[in-house]
N, C-alpha and C. Protein backbone atom coordinates (compact mmCIF):
# COMPACT_ATOMS: atom_id res chain seq x y z
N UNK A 1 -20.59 0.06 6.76
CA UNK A 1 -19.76 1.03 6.05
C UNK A 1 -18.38 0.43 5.81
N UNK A 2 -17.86 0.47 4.59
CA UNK A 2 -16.49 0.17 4.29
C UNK A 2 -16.03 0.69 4.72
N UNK A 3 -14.77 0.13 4.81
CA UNK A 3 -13.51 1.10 5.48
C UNK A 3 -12.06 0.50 5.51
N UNK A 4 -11.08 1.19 4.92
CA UNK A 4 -9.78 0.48 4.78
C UNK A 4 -8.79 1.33 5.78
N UNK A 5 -7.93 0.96 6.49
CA UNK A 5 -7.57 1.68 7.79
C UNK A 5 -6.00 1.31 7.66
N UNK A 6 -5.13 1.91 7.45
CA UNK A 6 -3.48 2.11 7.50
C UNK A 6 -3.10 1.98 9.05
N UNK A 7 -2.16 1.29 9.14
CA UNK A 7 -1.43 1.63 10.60
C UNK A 7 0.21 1.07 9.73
N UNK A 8 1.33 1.80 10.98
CA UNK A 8 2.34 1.16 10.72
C UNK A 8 3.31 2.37 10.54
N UNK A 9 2.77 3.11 9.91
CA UNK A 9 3.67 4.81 9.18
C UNK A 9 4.37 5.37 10.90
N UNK A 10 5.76 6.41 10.35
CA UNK A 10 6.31 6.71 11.24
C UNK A 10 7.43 7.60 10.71
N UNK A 11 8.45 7.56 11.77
CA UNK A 11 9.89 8.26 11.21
C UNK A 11 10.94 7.11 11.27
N UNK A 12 11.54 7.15 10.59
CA UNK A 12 12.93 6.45 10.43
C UNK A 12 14.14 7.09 9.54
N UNK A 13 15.09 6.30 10.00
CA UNK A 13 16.33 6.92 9.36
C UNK A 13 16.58 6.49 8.37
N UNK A 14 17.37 7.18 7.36
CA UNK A 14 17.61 6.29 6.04
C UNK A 14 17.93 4.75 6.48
N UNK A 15 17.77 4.15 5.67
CA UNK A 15 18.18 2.40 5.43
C UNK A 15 17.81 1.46 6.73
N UNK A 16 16.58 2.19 7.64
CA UNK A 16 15.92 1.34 8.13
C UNK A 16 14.21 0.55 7.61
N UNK A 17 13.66 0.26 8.04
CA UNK A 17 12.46 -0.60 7.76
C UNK A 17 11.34 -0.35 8.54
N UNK A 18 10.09 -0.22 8.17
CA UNK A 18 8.57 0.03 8.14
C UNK A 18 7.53 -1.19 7.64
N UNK A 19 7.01 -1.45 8.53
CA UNK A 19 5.86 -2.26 7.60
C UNK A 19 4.14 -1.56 7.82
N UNK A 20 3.91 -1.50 7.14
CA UNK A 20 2.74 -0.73 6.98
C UNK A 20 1.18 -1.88 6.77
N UNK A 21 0.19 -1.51 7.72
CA UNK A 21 -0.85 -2.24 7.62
C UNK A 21 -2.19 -2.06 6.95
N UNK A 22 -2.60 -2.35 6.16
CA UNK A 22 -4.21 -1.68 5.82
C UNK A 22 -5.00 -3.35 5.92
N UNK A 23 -6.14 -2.69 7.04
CA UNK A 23 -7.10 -4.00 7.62
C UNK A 23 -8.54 -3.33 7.04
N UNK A 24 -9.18 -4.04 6.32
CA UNK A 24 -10.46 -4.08 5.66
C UNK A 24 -11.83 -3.96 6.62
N UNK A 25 -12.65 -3.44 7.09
CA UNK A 25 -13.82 -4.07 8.11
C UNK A 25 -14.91 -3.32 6.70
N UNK A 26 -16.10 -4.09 6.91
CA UNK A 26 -17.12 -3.86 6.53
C UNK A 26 -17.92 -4.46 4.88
N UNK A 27 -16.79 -5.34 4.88
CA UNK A 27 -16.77 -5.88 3.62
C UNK A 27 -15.56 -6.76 3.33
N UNK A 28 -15.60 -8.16 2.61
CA UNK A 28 -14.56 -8.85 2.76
C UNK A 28 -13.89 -8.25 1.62
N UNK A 29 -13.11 -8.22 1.28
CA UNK A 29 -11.87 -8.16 0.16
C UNK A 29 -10.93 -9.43 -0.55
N UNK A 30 -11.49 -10.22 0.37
CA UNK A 30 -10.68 -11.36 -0.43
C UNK A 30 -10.80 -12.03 -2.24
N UNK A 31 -11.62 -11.20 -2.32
CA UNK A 31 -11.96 -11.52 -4.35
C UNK A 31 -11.54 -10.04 -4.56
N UNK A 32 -10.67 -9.33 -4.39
CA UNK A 32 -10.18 -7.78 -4.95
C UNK A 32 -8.86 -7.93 -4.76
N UNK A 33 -8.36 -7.04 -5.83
CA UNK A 33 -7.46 -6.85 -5.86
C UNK A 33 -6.62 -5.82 -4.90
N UNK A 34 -5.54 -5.01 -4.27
CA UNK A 34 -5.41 -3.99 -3.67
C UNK A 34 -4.12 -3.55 -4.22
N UNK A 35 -4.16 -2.19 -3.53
CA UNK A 35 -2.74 -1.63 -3.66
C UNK A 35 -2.18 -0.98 -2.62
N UNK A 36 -1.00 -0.24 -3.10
CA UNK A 36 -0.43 0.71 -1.74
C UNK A 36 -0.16 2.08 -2.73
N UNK A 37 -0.30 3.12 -2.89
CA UNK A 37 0.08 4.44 -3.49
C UNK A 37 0.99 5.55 -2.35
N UNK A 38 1.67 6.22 -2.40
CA UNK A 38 1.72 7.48 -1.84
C UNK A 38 2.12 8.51 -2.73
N UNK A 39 1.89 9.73 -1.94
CA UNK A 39 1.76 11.55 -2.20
C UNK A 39 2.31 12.25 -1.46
N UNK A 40 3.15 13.05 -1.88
CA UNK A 40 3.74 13.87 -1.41
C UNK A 40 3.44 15.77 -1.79
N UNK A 41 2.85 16.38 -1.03
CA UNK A 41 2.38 17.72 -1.22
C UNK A 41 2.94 17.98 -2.34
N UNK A 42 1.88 18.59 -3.12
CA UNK A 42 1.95 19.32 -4.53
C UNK A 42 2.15 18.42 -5.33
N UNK A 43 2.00 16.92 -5.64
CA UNK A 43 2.25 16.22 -6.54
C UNK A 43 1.34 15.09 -6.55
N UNK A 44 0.77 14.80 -7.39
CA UNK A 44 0.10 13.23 -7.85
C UNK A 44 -0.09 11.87 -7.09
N UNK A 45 -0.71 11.63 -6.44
CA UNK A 45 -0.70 10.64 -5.75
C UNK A 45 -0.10 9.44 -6.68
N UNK A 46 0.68 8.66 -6.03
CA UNK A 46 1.46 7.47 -7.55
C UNK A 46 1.62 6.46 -6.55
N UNK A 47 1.35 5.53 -7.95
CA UNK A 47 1.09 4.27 -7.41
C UNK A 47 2.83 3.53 -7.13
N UNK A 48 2.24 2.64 -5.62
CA UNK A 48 3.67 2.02 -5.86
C UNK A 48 3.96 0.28 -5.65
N UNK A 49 2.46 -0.13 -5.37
CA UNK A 49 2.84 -1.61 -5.59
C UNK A 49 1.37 -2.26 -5.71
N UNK A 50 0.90 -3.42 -6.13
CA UNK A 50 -0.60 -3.59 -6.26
C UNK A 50 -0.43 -5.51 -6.26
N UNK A 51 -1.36 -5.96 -5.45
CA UNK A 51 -1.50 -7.39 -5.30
C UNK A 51 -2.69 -7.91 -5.78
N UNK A 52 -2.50 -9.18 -6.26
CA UNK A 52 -3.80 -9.77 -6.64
C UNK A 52 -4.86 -10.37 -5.88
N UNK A 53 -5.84 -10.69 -6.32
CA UNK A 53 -6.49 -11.35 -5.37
C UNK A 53 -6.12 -12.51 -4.09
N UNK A 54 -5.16 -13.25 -4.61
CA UNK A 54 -4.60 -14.20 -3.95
C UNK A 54 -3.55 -14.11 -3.29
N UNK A 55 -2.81 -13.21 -4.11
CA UNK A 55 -1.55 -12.62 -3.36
C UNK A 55 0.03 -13.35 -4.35
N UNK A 56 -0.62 -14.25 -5.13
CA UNK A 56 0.18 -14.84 -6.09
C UNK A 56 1.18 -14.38 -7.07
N UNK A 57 0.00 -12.72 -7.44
CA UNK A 57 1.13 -11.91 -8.22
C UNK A 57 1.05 -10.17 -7.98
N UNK A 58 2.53 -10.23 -8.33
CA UNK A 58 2.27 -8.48 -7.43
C UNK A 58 3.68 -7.63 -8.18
N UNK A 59 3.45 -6.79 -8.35
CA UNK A 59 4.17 -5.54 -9.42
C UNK A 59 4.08 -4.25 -8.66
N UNK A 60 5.31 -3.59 -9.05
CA UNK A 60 5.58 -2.49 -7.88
C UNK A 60 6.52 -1.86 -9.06
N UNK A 61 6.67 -0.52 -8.71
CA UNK A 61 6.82 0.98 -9.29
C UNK A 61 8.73 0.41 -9.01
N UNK A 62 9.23 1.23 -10.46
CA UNK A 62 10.60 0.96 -10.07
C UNK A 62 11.63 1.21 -9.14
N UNK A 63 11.06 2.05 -8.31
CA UNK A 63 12.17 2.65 -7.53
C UNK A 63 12.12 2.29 -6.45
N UNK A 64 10.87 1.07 -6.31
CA UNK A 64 11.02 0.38 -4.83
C UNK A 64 11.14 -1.14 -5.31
N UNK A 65 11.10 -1.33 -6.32
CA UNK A 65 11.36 -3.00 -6.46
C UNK A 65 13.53 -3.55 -5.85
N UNK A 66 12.61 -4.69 -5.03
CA UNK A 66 14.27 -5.04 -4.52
C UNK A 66 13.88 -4.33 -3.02
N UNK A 67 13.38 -3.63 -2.35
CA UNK A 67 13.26 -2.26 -1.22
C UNK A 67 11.96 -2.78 -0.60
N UNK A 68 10.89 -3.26 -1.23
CA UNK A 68 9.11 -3.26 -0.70
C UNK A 68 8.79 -4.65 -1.29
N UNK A 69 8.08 -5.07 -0.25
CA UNK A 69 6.99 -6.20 -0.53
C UNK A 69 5.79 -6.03 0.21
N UNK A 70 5.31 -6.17 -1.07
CA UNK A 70 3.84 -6.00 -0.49
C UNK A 70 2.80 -7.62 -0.17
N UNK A 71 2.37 -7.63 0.55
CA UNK A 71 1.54 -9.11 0.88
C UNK A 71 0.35 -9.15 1.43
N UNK A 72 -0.57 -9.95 1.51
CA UNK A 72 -1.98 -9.74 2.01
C UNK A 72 -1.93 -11.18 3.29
N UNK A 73 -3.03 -11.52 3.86
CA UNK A 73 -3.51 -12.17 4.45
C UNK A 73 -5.16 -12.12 4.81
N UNK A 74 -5.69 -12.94 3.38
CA UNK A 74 -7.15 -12.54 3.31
C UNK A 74 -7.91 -13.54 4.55
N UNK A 75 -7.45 -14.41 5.29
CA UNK A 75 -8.31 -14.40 6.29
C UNK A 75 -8.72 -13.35 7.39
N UNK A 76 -7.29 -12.67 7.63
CA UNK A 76 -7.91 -11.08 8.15
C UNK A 76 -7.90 -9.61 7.37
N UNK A 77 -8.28 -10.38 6.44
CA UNK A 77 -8.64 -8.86 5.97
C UNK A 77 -7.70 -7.35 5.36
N UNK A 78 -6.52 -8.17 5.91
CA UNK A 78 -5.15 -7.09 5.84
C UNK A 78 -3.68 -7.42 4.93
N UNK A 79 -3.87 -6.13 4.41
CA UNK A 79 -2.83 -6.30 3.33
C UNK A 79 -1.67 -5.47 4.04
N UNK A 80 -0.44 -6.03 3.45
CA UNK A 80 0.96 -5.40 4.37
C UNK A 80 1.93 -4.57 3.13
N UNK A 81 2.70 -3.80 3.58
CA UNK A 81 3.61 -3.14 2.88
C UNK A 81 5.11 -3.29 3.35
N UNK A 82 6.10 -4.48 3.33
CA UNK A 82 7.21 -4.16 4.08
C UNK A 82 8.19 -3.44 3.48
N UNK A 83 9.07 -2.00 3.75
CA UNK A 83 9.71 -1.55 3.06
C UNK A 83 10.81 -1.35 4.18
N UNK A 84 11.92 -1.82 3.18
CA UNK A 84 13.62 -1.94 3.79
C UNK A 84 14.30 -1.10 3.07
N UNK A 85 15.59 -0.66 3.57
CA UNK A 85 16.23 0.42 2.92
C UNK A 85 15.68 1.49 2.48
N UNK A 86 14.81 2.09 2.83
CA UNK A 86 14.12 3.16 3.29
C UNK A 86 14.87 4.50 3.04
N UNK A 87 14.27 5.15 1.67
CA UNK A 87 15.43 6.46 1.49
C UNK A 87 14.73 7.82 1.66
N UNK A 88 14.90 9.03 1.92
CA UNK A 88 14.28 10.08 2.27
C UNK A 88 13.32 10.51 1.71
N UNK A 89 13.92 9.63 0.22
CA UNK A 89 12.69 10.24 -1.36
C UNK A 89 11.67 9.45 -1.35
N UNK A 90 11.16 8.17 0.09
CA UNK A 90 10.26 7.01 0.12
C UNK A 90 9.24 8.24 1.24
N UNK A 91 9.66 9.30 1.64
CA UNK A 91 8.77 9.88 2.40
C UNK A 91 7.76 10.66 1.58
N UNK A 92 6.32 9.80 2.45
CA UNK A 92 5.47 10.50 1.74
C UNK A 92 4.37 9.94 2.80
N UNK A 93 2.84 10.23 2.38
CA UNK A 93 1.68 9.64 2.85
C UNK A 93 1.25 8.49 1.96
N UNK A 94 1.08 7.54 3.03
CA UNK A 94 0.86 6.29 1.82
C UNK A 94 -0.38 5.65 2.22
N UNK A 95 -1.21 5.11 0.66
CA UNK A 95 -2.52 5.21 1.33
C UNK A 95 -2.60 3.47 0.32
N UNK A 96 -3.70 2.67 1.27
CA UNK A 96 -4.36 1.75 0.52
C UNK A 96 -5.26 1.73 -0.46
N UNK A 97 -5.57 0.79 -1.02
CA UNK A 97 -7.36 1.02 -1.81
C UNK A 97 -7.07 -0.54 -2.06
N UNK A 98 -8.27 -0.59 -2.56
CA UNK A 98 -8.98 -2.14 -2.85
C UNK A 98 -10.30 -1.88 -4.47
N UNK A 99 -9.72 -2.52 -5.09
CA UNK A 99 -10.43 -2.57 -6.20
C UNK A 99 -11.64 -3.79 -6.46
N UNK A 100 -12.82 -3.24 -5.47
CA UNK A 100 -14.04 -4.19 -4.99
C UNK A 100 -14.51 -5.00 -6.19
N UNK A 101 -14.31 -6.45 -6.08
CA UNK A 101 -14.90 -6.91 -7.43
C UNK A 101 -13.98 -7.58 -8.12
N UNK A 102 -13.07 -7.47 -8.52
CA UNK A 102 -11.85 -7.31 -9.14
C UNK A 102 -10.92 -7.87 -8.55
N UNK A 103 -10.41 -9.35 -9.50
CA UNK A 103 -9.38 -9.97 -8.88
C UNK A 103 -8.29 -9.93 -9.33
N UNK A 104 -7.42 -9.22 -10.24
CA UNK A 104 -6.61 -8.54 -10.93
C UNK A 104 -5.60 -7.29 -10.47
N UNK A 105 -4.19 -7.61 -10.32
CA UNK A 105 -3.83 -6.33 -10.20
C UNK A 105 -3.95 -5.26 -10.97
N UNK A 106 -4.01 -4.00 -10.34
CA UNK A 106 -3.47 -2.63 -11.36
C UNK A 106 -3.07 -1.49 -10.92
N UNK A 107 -2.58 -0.57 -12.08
CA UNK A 107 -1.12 -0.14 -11.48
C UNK A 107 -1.97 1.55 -11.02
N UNK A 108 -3.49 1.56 -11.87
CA UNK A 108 -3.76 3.17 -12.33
C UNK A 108 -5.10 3.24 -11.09
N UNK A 109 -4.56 4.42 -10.56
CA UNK A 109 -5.19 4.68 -9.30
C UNK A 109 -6.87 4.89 -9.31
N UNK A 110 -7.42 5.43 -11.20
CA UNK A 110 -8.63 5.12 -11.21
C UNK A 110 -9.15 4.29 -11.50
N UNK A 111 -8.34 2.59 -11.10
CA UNK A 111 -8.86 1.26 -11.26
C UNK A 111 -9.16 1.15 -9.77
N UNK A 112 -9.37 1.99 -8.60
CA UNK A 112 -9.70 1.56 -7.53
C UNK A 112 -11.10 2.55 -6.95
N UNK A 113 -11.37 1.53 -6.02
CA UNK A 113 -12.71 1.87 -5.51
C UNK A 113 -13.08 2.43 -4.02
N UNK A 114 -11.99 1.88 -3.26
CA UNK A 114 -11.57 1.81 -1.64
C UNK A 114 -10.52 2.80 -1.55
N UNK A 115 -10.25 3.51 -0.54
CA UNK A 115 -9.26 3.67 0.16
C UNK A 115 -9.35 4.77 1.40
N UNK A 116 -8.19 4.30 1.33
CA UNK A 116 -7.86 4.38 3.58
C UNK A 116 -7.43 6.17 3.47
N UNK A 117 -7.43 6.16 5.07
CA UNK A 117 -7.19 8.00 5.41
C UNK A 117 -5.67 8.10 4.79
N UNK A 118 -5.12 6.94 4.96
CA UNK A 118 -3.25 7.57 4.21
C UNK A 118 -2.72 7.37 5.79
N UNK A 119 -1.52 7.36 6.08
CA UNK A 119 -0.32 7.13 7.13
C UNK A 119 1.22 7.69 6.68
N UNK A 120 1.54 8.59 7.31
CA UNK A 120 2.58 9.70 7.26
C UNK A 120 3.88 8.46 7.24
N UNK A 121 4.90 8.49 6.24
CA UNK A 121 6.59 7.94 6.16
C UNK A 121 7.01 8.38 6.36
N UNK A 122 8.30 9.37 7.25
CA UNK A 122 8.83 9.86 6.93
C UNK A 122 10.28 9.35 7.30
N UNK A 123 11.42 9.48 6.33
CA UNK A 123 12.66 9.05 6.64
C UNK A 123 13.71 10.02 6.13
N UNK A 124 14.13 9.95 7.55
CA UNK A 124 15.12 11.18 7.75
C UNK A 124 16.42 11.21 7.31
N UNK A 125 17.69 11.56 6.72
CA UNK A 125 18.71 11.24 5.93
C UNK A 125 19.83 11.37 7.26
């Protein structure tokens, strides 16, 4: 059984730092692409950063570029989210996916195939 699994989520104060983990078991991922999205009650899950297969190229939502890097390490399986400067409006549930197959980033959440239970941000002002 696939399965993409978040760790890392928490509380912090404004303008501190989080790195967020999603580790793959049950299937390799290293020929897919992935992402990171979060949602915040009553609104749209939105995408906010997506890596390529290799990890070579990677595009992220404007309001975290300069703030988040996102990175993989396909010998284990796990893709990372580091986010610095951390603002109240970054709180949300943030979830992985993996677009099985597919070595290409993308930005639209029904280009994915995988994803994890989600992991609570929250940052406090």
């Amino acid at each position: 059984q696939v399965q993409l699994v978040e760790s890392g989520g928490g509380l912090v104060q404004a303008g501190g730092s989080l790195r967020l983990s999603c580790t793959a078991s049950g299937r390799t991922f290293s020929s897919s692409a992935m992402g990171w999205f979060r949602q915040v009650p009553g609104k749209e899950r939105e995408f906010v950063a997506t890596i390529n297969w290799s990890g070579r190229n990677t595009y992220y939502t404007d309001s975290v570029k300069g703030r988040f890097t996102i990175s993989r390490d396909n010998a284990k399986n796990t893709m990372y989210l580091q986010m610095n400067s951390l603002k109240p409006e970054d709180t949300a549930v943030y979830y992985c996916a993996a677009r099985a197959g597919f070595l290409e980033a993308a930005q639209s959440k029904t280009n994915y195939h995988y994803w994890g239970q989600g992991t609570q941000v929250t940052v406090s002002s």
